[in-house]
PDB file of N, CA and C in Angstrom:
ATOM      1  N   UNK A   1      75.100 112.839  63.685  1.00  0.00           N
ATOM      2  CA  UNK A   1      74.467 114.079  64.104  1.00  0.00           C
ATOM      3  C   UNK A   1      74.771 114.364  65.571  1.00  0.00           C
ATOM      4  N   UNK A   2      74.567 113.568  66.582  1.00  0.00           N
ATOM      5  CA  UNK A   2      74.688 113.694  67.821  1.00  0.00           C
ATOM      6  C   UNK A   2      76.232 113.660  68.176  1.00  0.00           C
ATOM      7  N   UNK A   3      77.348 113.154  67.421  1.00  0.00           N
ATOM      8  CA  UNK A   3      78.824 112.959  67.296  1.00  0.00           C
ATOM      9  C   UNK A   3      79.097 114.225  67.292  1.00  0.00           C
ATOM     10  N   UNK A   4      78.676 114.815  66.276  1.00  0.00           N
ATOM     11  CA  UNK A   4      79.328 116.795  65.972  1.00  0.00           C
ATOM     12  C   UNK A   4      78.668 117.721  66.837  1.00  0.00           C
ATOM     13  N   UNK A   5      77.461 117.681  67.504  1.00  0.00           N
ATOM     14  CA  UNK A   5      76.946 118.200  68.609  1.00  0.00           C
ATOM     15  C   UNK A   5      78.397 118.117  70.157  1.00  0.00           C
ATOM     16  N   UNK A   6      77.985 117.021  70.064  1.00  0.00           N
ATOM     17  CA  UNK A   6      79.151 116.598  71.334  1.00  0.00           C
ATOM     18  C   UNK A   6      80.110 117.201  71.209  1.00  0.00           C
ATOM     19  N   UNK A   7      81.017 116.960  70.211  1.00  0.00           N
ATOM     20  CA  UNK A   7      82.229 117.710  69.334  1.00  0.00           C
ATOM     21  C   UNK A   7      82.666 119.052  69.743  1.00  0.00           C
ATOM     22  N   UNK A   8      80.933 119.667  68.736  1.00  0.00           N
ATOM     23  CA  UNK A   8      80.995 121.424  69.636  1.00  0.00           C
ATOM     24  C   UNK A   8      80.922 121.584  70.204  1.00  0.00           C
ATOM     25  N   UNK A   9      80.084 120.799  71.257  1.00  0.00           N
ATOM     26  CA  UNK A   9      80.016 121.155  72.469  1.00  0.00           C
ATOM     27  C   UNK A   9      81.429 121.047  73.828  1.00  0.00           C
ATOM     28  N   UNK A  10      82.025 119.693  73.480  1.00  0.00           N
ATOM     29  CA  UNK A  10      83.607 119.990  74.167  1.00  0.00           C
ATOM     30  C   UNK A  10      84.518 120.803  73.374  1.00  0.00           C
ATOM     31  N   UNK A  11      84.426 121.359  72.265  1.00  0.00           N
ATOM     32  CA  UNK A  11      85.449 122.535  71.654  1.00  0.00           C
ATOM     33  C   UNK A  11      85.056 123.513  72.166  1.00  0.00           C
ATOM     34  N   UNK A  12      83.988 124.428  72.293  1.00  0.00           N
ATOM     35  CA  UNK A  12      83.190 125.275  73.053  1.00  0.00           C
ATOM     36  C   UNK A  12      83.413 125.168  74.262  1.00  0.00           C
ATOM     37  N   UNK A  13      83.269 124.732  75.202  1.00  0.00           N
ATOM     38  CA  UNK A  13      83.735 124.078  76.617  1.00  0.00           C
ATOM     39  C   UNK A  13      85.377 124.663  76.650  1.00  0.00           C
ATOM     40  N   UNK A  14      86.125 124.025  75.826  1.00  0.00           N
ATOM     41  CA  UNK A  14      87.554 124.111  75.945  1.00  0.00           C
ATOM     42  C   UNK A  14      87.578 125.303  76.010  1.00  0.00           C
ATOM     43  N   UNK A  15      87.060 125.955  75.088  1.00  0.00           N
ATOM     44  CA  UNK A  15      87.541 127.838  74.377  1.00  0.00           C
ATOM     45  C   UNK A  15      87.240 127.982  75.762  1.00  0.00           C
ATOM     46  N   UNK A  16      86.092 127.789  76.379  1.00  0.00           N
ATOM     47  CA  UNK A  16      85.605 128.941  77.379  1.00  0.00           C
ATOM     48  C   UNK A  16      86.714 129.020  78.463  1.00  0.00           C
ATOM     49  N   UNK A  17      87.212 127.573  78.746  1.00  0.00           N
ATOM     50  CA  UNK A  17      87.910 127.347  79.862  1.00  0.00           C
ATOM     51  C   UNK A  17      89.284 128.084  79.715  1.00  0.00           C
ATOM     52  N   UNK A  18      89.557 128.027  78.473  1.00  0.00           N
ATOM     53  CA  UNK A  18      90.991 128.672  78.231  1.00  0.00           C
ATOM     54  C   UNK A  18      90.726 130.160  77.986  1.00  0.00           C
ATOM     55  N   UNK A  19      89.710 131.006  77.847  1.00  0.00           N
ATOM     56  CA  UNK A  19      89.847 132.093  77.788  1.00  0.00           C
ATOM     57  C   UNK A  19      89.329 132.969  79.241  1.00  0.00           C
ATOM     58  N   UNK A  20      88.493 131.839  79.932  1.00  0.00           N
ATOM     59  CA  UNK A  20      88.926 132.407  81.326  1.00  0.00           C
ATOM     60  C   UNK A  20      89.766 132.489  82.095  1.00  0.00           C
ATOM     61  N   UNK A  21      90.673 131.694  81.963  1.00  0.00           N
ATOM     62  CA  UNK A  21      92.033 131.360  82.094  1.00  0.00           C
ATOM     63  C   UNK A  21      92.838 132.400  82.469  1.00  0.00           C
ATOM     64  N   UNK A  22      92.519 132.864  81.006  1.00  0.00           N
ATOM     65  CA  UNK A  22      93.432 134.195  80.645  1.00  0.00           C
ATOM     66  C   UNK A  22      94.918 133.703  80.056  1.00  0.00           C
ATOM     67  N   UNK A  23      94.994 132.774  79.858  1.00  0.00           N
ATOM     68  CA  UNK A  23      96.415 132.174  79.328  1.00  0.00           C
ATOM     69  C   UNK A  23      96.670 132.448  77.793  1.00  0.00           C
ATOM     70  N   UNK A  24      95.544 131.978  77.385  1.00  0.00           N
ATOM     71  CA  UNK A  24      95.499 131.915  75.882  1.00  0.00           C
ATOM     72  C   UNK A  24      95.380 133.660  75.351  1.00  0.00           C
ATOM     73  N   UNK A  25      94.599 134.381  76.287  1.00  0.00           N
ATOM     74  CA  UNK A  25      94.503 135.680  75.812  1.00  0.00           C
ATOM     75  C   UNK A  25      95.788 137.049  75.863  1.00  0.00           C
ATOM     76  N   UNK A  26      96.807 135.985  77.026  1.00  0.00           N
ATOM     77  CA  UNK A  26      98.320 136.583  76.737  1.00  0.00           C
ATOM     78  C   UNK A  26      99.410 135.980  76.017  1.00  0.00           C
ATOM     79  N   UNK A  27      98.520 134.825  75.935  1.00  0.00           N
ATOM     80  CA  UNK A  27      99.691 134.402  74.464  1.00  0.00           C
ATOM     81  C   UNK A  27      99.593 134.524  73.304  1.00  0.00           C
ATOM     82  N   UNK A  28      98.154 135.051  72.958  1.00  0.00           N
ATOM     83  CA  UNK A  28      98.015 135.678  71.694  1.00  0.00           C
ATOM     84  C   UNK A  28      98.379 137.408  71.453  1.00  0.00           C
ATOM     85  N   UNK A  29      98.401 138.028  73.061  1.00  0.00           N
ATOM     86  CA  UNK A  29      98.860 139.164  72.691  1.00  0.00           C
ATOM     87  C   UNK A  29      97.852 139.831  73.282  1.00  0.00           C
ATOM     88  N   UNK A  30      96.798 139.322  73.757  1.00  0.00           N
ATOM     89  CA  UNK A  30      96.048 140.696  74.156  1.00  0.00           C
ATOM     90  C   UNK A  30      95.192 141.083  75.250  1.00  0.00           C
ATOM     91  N   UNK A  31      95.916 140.628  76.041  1.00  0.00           N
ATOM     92  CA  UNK A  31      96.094 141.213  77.239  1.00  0.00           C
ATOM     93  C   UNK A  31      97.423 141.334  78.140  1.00  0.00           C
ATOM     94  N   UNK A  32      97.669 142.178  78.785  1.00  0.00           N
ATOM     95  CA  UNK A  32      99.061 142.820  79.004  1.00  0.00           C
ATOM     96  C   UNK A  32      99.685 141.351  79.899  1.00  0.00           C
ATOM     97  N   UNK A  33     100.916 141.231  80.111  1.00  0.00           N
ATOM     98  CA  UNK A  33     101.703 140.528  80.896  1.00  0.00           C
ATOM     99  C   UNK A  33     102.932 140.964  81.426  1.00  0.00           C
ATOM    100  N   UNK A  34     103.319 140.261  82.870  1.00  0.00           N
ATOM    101  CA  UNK A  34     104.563 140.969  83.430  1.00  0.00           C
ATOM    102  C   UNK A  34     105.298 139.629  83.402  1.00  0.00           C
ATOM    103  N   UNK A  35     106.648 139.760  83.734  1.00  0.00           N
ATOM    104  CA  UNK A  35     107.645 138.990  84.642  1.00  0.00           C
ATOM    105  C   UNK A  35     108.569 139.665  84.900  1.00  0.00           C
ATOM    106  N   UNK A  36     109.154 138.827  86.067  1.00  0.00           N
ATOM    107  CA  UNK A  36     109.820 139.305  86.775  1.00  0.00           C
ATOM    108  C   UNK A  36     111.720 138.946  85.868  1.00  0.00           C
ATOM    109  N   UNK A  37     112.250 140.288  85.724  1.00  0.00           N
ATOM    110  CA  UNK A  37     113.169 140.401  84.927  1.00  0.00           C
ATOM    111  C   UNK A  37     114.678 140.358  85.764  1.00  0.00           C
ATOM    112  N   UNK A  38     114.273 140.755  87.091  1.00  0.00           N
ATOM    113  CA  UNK A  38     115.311 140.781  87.870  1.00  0.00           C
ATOM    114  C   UNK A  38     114.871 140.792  89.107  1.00  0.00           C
ATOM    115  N   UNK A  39     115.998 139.922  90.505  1.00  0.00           N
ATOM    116  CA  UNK A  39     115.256 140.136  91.651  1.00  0.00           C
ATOM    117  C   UNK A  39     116.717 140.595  92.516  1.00  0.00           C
ATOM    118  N   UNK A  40     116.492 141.488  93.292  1.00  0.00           N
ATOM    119  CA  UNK A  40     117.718 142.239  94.357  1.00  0.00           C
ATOM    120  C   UNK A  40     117.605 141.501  95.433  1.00  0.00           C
ATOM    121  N   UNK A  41     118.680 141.744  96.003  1.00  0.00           N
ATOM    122  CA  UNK A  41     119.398 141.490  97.317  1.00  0.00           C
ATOM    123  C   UNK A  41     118.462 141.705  98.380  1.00  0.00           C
ATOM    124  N   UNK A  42     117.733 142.459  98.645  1.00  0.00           N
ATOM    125  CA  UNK A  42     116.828 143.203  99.510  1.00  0.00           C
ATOM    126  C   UNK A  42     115.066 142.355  99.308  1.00  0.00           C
ATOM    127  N   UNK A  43     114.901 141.560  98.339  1.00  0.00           N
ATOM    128  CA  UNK A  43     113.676 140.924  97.952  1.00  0.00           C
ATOM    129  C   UNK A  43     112.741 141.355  96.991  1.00  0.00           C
ATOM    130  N   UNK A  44     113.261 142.927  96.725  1.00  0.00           N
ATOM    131  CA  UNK A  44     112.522 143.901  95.750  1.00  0.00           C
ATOM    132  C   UNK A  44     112.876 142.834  94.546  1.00  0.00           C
ATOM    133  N   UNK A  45     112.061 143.339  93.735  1.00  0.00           N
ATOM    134  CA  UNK A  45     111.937 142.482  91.685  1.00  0.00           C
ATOM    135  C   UNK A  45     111.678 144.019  91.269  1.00  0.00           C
ATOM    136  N   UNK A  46     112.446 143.836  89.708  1.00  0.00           N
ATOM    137  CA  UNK A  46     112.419 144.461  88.656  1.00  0.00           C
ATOM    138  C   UNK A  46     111.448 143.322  87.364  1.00  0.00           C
ATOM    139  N   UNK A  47     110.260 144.379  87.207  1.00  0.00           N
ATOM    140  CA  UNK A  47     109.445 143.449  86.454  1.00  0.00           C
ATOM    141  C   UNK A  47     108.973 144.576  85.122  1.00  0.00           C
ATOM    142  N   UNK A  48     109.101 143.172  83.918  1.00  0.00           N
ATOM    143  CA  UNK A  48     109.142 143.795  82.676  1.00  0.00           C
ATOM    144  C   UNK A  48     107.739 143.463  82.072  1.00  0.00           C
ATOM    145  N   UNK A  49     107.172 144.262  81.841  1.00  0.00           N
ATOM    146  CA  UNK A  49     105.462 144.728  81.928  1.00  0.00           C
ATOM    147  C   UNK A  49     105.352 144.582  79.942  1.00  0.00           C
ATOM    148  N   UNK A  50     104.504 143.715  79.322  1.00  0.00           N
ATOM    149  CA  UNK A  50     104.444 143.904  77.872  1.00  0.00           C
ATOM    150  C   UNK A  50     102.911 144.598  77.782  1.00  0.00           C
ATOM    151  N   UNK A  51     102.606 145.360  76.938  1.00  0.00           N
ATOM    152  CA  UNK A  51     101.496 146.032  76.499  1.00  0.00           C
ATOM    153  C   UNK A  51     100.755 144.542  75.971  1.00  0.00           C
ATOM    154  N   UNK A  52      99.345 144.774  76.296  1.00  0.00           N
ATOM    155  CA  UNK A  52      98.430 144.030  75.193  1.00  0.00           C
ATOM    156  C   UNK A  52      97.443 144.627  74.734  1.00  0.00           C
ATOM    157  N   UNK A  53      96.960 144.281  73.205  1.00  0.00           N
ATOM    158  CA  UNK A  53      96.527 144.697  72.491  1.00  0.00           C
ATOM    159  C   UNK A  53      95.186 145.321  72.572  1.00  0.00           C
ATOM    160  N   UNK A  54      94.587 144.487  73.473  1.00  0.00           N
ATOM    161  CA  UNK A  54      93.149 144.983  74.341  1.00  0.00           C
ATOM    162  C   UNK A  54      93.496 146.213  75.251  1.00  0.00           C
ATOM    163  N   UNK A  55      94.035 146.297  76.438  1.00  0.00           N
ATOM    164  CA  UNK A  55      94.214 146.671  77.670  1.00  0.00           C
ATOM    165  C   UNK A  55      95.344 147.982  77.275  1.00  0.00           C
ATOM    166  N   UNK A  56      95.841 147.558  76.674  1.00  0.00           N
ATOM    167  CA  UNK A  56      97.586 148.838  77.011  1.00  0.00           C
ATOM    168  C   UNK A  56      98.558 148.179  77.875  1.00  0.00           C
ATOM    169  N   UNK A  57      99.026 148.866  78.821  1.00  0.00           N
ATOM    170  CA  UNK A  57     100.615 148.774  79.848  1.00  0.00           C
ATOM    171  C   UNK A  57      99.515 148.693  80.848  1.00  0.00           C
ATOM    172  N   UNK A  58     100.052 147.430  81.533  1.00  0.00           N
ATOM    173  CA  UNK A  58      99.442 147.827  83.152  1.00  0.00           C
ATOM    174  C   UNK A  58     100.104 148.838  84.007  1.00  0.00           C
ATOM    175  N   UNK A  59      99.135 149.034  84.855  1.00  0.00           N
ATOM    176  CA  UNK A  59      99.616 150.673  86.526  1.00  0.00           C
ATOM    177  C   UNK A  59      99.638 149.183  87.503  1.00  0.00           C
ATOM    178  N   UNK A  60     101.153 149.342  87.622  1.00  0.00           N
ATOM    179  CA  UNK A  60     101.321 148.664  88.677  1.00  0.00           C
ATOM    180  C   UNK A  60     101.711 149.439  90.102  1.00  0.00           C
ATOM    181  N   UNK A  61     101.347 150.412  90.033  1.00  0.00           N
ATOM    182  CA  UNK A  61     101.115 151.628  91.087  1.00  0.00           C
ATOM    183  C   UNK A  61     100.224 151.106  92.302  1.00  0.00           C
ATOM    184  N   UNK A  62      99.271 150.313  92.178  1.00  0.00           N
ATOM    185  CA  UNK A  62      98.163 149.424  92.812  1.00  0.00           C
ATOM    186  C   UNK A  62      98.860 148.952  93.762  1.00  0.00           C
ATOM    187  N   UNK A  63     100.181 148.124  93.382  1.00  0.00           N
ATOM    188  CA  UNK A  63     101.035 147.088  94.040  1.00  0.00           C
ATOM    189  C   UNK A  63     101.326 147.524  94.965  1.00  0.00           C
ATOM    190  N   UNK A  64     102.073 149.242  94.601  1.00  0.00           N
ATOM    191  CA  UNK A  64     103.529 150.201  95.530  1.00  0.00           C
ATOM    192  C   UNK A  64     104.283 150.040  94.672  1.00  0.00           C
ATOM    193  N   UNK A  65     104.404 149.528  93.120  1.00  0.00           N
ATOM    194  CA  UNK A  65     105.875 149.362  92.502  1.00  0.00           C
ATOM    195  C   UNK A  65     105.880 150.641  92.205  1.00  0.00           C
ATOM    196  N   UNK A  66     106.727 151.528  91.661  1.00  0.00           N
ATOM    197  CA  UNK A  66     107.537 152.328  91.082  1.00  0.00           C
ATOM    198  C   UNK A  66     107.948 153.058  89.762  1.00  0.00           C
ATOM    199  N   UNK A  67     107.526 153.093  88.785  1.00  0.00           N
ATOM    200  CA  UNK A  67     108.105 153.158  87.347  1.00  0.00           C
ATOM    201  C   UNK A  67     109.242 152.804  86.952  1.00  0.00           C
ATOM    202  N   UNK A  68     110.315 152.372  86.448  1.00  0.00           N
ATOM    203  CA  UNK A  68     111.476 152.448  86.029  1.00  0.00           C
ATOM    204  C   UNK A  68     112.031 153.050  84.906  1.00  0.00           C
ATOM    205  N   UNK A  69     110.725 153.162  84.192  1.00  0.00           N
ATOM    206  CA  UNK A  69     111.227 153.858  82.554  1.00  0.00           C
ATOM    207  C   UNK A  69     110.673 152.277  81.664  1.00  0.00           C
ATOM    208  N   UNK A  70     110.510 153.036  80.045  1.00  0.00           N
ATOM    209  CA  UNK A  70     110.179 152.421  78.976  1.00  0.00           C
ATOM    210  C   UNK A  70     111.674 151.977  78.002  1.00  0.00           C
ATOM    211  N   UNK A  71     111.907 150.652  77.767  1.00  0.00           N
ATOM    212  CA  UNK A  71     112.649 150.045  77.130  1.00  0.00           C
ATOM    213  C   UNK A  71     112.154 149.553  75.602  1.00  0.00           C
ATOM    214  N   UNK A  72     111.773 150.171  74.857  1.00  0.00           N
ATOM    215  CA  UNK A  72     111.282 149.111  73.393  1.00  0.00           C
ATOM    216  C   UNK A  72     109.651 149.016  73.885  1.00  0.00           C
ATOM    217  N   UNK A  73     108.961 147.334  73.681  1.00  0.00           N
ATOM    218  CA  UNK A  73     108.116 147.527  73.585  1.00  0.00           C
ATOM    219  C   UNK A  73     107.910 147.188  75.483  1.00  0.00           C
ATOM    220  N   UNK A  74     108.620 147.233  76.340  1.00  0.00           N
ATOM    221  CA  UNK A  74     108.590 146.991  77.598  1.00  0.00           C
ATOM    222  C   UNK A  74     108.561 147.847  78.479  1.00  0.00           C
ATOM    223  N   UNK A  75     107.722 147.929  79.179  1.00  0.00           N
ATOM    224  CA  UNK A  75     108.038 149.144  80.618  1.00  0.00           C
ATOM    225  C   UNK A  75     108.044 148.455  81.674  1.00  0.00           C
ATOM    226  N   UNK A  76     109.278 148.944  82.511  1.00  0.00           N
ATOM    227  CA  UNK A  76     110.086 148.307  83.714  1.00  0.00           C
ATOM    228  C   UNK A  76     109.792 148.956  84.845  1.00  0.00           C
ATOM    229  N   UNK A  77     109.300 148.008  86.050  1.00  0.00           N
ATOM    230  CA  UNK A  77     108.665 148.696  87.280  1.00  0.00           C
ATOM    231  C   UNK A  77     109.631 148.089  88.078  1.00  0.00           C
ATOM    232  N   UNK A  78     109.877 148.543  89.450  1.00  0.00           N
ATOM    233  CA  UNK A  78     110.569 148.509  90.914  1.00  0.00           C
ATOM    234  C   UNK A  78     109.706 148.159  92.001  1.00  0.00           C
ATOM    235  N   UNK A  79     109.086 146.854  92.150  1.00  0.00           N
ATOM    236  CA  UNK A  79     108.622 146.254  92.915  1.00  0.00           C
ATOM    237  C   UNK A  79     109.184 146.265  94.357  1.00  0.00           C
ATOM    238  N   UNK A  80     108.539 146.388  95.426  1.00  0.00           N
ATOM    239  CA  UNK A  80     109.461 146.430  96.758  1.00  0.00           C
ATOM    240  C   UNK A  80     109.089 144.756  96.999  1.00  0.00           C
ATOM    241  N   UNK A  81     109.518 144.650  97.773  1.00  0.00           N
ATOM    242  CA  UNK A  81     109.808 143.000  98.484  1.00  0.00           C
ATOM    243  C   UNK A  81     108.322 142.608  99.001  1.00  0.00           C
ATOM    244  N   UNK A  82     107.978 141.230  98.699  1.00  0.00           N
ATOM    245  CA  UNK A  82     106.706 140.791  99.037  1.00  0.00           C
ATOM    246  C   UNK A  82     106.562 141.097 100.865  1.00  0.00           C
ATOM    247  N   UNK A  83     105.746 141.481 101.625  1.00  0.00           N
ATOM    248  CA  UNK A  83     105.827 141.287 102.784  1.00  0.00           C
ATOM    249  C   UNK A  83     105.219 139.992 103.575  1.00  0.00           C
ATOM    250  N   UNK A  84     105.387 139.405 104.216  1.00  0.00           N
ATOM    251  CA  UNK A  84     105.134 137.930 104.468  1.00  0.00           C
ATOM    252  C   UNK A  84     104.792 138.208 106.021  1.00  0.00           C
ATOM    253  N   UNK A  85     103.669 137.122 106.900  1.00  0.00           N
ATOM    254  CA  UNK A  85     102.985 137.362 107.952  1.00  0.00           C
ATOM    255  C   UNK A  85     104.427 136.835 108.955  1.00  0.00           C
ATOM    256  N   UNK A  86     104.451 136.821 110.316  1.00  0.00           N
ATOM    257  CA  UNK A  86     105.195 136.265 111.079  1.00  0.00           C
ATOM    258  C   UNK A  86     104.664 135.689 112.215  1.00  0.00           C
ATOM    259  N   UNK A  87     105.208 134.536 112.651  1.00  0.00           N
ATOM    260  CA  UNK A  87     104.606 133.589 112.716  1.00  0.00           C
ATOM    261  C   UNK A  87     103.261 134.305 114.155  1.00  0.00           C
TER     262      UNK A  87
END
């Protein structure tokens, strides 16, 4: 009795940890994800944005990226170059 308590109670535990995560909820699909598909000369990235099933396409407008246009199930943004402090 107290064995299967415990049980649920670290399976329960796990779920929670992995769905705050957010890992498990883009590898099942539903919530959106990017990567970076290409990176330029200049430091800018071309990043390929997947819809998830919850959420839609992220606005990566927030960032400063750009649109690039819709490919299939992918829409491609124009990231400018990270800016970094000096010293």
């Amino acid at each position: 009795m107290v064995k299967g308590i415990i049980v649920t109670g670290a399976v329960i535990a796990a779920l929670m940890a992995g769905i705050k995560d957010g890992r498990m909820l883009r590898v099942a699909g539903l919530t959106a994800s990017c990567t970076v598909a290409q990176r330029y000369a200049d430091g800018s990235e071309l990043d390929a944005c997947k819809p998830g099933k919850l959420e839609g396409r992220p606005d990566l407008a927030r960032r400063g990226c750009t649109d690039a246009g819709i490919v299939g199930p992918d829409e491609y943004w124009r990231c400018p170059a990270p800016q970094q402090a000096g010293p």
